[in-house]
Protein backbone atom coordinates (compact mmCIF):
# COMPACT_ATOMS: atom_id res chain seq x y z
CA UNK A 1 -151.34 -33.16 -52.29
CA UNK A 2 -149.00 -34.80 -55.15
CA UNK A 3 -146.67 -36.60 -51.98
CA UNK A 4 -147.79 -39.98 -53.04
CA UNK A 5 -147.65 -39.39 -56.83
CA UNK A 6 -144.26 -40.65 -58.63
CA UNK A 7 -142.01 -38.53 -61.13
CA UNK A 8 -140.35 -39.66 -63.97
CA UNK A 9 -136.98 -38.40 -63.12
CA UNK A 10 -133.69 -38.93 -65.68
CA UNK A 11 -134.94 -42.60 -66.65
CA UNK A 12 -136.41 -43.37 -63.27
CA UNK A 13 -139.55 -43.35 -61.22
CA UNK A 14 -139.13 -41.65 -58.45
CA UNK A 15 -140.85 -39.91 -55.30
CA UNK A 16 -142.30 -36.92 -55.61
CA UNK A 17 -140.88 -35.43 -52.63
CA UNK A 18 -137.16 -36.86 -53.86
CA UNK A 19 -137.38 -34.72 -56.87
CA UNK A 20 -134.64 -31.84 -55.89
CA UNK A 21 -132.13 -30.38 -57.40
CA UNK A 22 -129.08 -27.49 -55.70
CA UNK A 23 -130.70 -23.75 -55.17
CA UNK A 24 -127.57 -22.95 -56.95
CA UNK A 25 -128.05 -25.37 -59.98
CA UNK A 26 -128.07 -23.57 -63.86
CA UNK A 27 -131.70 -24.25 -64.43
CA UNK A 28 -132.69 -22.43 -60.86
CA UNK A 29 -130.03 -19.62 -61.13
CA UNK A 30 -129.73 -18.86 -64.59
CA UNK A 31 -134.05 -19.91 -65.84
CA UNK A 32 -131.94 -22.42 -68.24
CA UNK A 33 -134.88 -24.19 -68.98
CA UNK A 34 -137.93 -25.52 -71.26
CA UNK A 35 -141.15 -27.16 -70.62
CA UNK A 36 -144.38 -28.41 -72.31
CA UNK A 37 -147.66 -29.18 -70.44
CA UNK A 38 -150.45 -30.75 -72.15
CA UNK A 39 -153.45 -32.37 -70.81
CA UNK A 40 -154.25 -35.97 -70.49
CA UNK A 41 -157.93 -37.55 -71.54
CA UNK A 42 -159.59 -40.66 -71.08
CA UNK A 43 -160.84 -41.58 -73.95
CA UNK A 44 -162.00 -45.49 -75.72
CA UNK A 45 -158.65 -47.03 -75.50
CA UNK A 46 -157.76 -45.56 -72.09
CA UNK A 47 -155.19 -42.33 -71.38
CA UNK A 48 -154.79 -40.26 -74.33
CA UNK A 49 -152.44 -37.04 -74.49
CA UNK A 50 -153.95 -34.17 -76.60
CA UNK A 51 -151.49 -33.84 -79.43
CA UNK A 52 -148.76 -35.03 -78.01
CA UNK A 53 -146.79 -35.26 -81.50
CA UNK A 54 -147.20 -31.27 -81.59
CA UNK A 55 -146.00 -30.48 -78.13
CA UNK A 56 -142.85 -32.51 -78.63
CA UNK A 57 -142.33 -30.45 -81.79
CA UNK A 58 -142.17 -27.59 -80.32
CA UNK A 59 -139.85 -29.01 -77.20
CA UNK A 60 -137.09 -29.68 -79.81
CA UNK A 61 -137.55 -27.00 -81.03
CA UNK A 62 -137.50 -25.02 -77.85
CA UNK A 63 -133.87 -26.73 -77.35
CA UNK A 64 -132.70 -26.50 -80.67
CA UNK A 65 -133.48 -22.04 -80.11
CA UNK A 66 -131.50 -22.46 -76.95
CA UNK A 67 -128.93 -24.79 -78.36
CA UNK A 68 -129.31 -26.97 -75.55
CA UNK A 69 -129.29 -30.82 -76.08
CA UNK A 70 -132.03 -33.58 -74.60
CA UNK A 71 -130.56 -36.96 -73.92
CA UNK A 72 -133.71 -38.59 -75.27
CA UNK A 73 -135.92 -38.42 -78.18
CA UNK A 74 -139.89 -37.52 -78.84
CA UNK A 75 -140.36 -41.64 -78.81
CA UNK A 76 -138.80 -42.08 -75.57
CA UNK A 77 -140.35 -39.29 -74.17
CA UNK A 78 -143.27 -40.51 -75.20
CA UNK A 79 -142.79 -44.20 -73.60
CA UNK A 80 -141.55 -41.88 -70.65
CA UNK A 81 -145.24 -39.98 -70.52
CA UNK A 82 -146.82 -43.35 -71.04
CA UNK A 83 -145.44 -44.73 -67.89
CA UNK A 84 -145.73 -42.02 -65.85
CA UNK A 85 -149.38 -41.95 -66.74
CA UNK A 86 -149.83 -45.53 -65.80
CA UNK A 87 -147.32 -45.79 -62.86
CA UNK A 88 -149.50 -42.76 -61.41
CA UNK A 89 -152.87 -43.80 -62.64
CA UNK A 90 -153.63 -40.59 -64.26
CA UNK A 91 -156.57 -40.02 -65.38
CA UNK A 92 -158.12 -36.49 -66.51
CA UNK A 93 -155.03 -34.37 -65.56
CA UNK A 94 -152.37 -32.91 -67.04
CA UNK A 95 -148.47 -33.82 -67.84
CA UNK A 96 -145.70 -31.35 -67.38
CA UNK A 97 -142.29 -31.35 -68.70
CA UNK A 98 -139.22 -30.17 -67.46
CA UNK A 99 -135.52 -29.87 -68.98
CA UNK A 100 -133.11 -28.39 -67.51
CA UNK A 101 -129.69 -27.84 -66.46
CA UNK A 102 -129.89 -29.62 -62.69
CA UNK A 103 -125.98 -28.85 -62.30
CA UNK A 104 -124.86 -26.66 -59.86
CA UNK A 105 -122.97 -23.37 -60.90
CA UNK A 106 -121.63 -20.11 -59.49
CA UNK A 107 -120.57 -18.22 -61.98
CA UNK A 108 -120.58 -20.96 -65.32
CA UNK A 109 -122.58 -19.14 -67.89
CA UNK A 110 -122.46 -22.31 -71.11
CA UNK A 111 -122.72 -25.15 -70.08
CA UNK A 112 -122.07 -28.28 -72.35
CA UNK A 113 -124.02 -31.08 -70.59
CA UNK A 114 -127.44 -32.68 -71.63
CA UNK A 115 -130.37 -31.39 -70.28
CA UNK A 116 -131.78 -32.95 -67.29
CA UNK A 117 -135.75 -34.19 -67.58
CA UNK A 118 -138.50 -34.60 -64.64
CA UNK A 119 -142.22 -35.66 -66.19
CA UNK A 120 -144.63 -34.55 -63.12
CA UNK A 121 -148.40 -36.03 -63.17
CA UNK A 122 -150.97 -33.42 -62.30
CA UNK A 123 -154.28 -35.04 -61.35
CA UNK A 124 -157.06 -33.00 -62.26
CA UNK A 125 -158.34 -30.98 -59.13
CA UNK A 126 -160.77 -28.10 -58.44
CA UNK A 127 -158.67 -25.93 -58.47
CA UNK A 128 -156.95 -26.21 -61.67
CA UNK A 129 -160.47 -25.32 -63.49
CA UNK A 130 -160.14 -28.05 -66.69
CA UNK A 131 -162.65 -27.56 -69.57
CA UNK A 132 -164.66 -24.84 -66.92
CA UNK A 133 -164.97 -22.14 -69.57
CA UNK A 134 -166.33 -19.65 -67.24
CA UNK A 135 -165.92 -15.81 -68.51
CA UNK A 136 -163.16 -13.86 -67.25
CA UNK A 137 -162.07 -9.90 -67.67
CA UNK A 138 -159.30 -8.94 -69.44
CA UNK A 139 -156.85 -5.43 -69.71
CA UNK A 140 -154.23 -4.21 -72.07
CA UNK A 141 -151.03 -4.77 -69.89
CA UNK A 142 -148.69 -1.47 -69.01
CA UNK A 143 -145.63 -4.48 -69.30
CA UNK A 144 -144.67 -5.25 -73.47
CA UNK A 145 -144.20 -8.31 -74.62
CA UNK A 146 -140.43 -8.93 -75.07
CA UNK A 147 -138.95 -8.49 -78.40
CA UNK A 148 -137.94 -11.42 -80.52
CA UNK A 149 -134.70 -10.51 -81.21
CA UNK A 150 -133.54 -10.20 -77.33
CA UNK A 151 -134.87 -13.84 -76.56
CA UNK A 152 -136.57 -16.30 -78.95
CA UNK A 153 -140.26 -16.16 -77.84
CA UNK A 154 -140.70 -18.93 -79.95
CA UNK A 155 -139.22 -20.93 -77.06
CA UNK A 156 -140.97 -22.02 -74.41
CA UNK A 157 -138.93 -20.89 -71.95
CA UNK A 158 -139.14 -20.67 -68.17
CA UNK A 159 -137.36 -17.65 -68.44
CA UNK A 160 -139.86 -16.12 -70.84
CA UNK A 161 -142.81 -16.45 -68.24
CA UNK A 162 -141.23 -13.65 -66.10
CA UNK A 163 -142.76 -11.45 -68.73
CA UNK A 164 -145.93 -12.73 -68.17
CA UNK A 165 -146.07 -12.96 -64.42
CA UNK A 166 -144.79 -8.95 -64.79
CA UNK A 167 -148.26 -8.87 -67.10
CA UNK A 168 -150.89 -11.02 -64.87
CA UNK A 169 -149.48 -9.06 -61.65
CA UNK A 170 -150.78 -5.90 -63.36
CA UNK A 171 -153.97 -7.42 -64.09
CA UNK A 172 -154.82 -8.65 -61.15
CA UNK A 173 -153.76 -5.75 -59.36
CA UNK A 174 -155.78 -3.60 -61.50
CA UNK A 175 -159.03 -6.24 -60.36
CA UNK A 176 -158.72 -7.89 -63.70
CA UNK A 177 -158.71 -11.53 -64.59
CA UNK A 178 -155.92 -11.70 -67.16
CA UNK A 179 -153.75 -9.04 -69.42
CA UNK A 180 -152.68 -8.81 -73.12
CA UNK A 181 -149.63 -7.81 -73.79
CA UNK A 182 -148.87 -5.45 -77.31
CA UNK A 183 -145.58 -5.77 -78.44
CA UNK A 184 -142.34 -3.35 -78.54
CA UNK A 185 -143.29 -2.73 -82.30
CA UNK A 186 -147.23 -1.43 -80.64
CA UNK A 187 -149.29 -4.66 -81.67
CA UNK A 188 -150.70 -6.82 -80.27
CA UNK A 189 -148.84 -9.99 -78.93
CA UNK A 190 -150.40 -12.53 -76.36
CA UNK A 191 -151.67 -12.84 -72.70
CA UNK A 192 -149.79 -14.20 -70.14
CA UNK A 193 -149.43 -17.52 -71.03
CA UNK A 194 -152.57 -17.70 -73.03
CA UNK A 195 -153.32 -16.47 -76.90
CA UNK A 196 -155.91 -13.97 -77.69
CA UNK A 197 -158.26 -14.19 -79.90
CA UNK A 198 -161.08 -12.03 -81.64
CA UNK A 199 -164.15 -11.73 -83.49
CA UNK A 200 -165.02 -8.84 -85.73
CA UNK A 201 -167.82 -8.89 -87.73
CA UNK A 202 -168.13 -12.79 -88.58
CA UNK A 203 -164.07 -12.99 -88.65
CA UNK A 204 -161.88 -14.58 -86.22
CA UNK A 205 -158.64 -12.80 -85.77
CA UNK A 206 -155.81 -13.74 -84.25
CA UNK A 207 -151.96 -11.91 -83.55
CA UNK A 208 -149.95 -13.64 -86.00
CA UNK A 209 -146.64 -15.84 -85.22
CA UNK A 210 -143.35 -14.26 -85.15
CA UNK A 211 -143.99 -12.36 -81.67
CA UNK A 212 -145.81 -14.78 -80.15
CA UNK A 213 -145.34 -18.53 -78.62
CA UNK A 214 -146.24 -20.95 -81.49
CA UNK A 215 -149.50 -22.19 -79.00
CA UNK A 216 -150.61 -25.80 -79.51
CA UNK A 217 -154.08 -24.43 -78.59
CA UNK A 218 -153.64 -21.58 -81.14
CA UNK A 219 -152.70 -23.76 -83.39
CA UNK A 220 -155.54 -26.50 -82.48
CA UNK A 221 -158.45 -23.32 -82.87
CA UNK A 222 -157.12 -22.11 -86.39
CA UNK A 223 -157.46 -25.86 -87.40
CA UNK A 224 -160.58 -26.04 -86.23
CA UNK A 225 -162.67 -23.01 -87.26
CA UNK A 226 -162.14 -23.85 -91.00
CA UNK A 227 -164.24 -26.93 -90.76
CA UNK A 228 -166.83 -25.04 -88.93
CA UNK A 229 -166.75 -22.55 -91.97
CA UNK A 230 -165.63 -19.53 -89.68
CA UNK A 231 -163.44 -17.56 -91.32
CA UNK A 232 -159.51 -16.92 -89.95
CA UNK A 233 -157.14 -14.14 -90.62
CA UNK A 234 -154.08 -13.94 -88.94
CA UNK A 235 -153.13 -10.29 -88.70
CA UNK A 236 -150.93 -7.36 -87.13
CA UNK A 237 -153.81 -6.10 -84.56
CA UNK A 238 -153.36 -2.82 -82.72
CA UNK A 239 -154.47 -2.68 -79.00
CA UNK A 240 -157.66 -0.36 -80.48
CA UNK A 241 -158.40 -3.70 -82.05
CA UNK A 242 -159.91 -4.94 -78.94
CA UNK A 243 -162.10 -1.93 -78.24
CA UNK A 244 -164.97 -2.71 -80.83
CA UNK A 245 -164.29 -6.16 -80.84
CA UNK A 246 -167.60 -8.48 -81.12
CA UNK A 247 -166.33 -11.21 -79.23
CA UNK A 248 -163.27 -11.70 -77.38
CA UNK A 249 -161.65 -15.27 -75.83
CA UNK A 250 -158.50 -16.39 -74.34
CA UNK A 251 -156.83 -19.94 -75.51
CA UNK A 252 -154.34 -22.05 -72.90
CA UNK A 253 -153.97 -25.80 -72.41
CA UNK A 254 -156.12 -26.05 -69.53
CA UNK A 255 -158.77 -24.53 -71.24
CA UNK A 256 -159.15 -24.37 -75.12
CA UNK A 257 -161.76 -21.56 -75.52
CA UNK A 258 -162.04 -19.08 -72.45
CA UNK A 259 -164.56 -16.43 -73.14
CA UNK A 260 -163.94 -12.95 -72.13
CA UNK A 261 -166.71 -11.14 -70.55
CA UNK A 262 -164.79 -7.81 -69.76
CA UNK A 263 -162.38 -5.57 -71.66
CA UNK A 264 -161.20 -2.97 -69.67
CA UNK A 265 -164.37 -1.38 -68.74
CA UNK A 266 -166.46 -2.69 -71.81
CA UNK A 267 -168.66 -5.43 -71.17
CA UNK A 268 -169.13 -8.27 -73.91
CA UNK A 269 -171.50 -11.32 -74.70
CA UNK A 270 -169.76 -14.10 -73.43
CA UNK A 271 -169.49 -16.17 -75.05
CA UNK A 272 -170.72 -14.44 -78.94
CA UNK A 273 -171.74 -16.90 -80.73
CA UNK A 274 -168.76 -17.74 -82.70
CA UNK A 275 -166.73 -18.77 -79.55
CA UNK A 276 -169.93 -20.19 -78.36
CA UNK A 277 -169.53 -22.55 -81.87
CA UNK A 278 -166.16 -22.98 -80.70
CA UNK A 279 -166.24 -23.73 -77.17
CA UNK A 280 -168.91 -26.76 -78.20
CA UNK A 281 -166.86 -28.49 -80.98
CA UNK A 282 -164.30 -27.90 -78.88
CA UNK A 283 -166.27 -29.92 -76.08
CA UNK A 284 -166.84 -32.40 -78.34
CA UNK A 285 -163.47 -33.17 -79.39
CA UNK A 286 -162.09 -33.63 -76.08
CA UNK A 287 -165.14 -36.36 -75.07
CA UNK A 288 -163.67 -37.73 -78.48
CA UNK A 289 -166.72 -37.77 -80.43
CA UNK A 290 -165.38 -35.68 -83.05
CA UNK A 291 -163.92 -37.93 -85.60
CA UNK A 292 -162.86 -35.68 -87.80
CA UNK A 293 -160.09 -34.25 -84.96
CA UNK A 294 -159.23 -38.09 -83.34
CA UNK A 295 -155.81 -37.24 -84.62
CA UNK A 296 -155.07 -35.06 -82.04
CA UNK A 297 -155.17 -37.61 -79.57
CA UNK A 298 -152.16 -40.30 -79.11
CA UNK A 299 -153.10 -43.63 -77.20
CA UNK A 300 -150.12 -44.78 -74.54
């Protein structure tokens, strides 16, 4: 299905098919790599990337944890996104980036060279369920989520994700929709590759950073609920947390306010009414009538 779409590709744009790189390479073999994906909009002046200025924070960030090196920087990444966009016609979809170490190795552990980058268009599909907020069911995961000082989970990392795969497999063995993960220290962390949020008595709570990924979406919701006069804490939770929750929801790129309507065996409104406030401003920011959050959007 994405044959006939084009890949920015080291400076070039180039065949999706052509995009390859040696089963032996570092980035296959070893997981030496980073990525962001954020979604694309169409708003008044065309293709718009939510928060684009945030996401490439974190990337160089992500590199600078790994002490890896890109060979470009946030603006020509940014002209890189642009013309990918265009080149592809892209409208509601998302981008995803990829950097990487494309050499091959056998046994090389460190590697000096720059990072090799591939932008990939994702046209919005069915499948990929953008801004469908339906409710899903969620369990406390058997797998913890790994400890900060064994990998930075700041990062994002491919190699991080293994974790949550490990998490999600348990899930939706178990019949569940998605897990949360505590943490080796018996809090609670994050979901799979989603944040978890929720509502006690009026308050939104959140896991707080440190053991978590620093989410763009997490970031975007604690933002948010201020100006709609909710009130935030971010705060060690225990797992028991979750069991008289009033309102539970999940928070990923593809969908900024999922609400949950299962917790293990408890059911739950879904969505309460606070994530109900939050899933409509929400709405309303990414149709870009919002003005107050037109920030978040970049214009290519």
């Amino acid at each position: 299905m994405y044959e006939d779409l084009q890949v920015w590709f080291n400076g070039k744009l180039v065949p999706w098919k052509t995009v390859t790189i040696p089963v032996l390479s570092h980035g296959f073999s070893r997981a030496s790599a980073v990525f962001e994906i954020f979604g694309i909009h169409v708003g008044p002046d065309g293709q718009e990337p939510f928060r684009l200025d945030q996401h490439f924070k974190r990337l160089m960030r992500s590199v600078e944890l790994l002490e890896m090196e890109l060979p470009y920087t946030p603006d020509e990444l940014a002209a890189a996104v642009a013309e990918t966009v265009r080149a592809n016609h892209l409208g509601r979809g998302l981008i995803k980036l990829m950097a990487f170490w494309g050499a091959e190795t056998v046994i090389e552990l460190v590697l000096e060279d720059k990072l090799d980058v591939a932008i990939f268009p994702v046209p919005e599909t069915p499948g990929l369920h953008l801004d469908k907020p339906n409710p899903v069911s969620l369990c406390l995961s058997r797998w913890r989520k790994i400890h900060p000082e064994t990998v930075p989970v700041e990062a994002k990392a491919c190699s991080n994700y293994l974790n949550g795969y490990l998490a999600r497999k348990d899930a939706n063995n178990r019949g569940f929709d998605k897990a949360v993960m505590a943490g080796t220290d018996g809090f609670l962390a994050e979901g799979s590759s989603d944040s978890i949020f929720l509502v006690k008595d009026g308050v939104l709570k959140v896991p707080p950073l440190g053991r978590v990924l620093n989410s763009i979406s997490r970031k975007s919701i604690l933002e948010m609920a201020p100006v709609l006069d909710i009130t935030c804490s971010e705060e060690a939770l225990l797992p028991s947390a979750l069991d008289d929750a009033d309102e539970i929801f999940s928070a990923h790129t593809g969908i900024k306010v999922s609400p949950v309507g299962r917790y293990e065996d408890r059911p739950l409104k879904a969505p309460g009414p606070i994530t109900a406030r939050l899933m409509t401003a929400m709405q309303k920011v990414l149709a870009f009538e919002d003005e107050r959050f037109l920030h978040w959007f970049q214009p290519l």
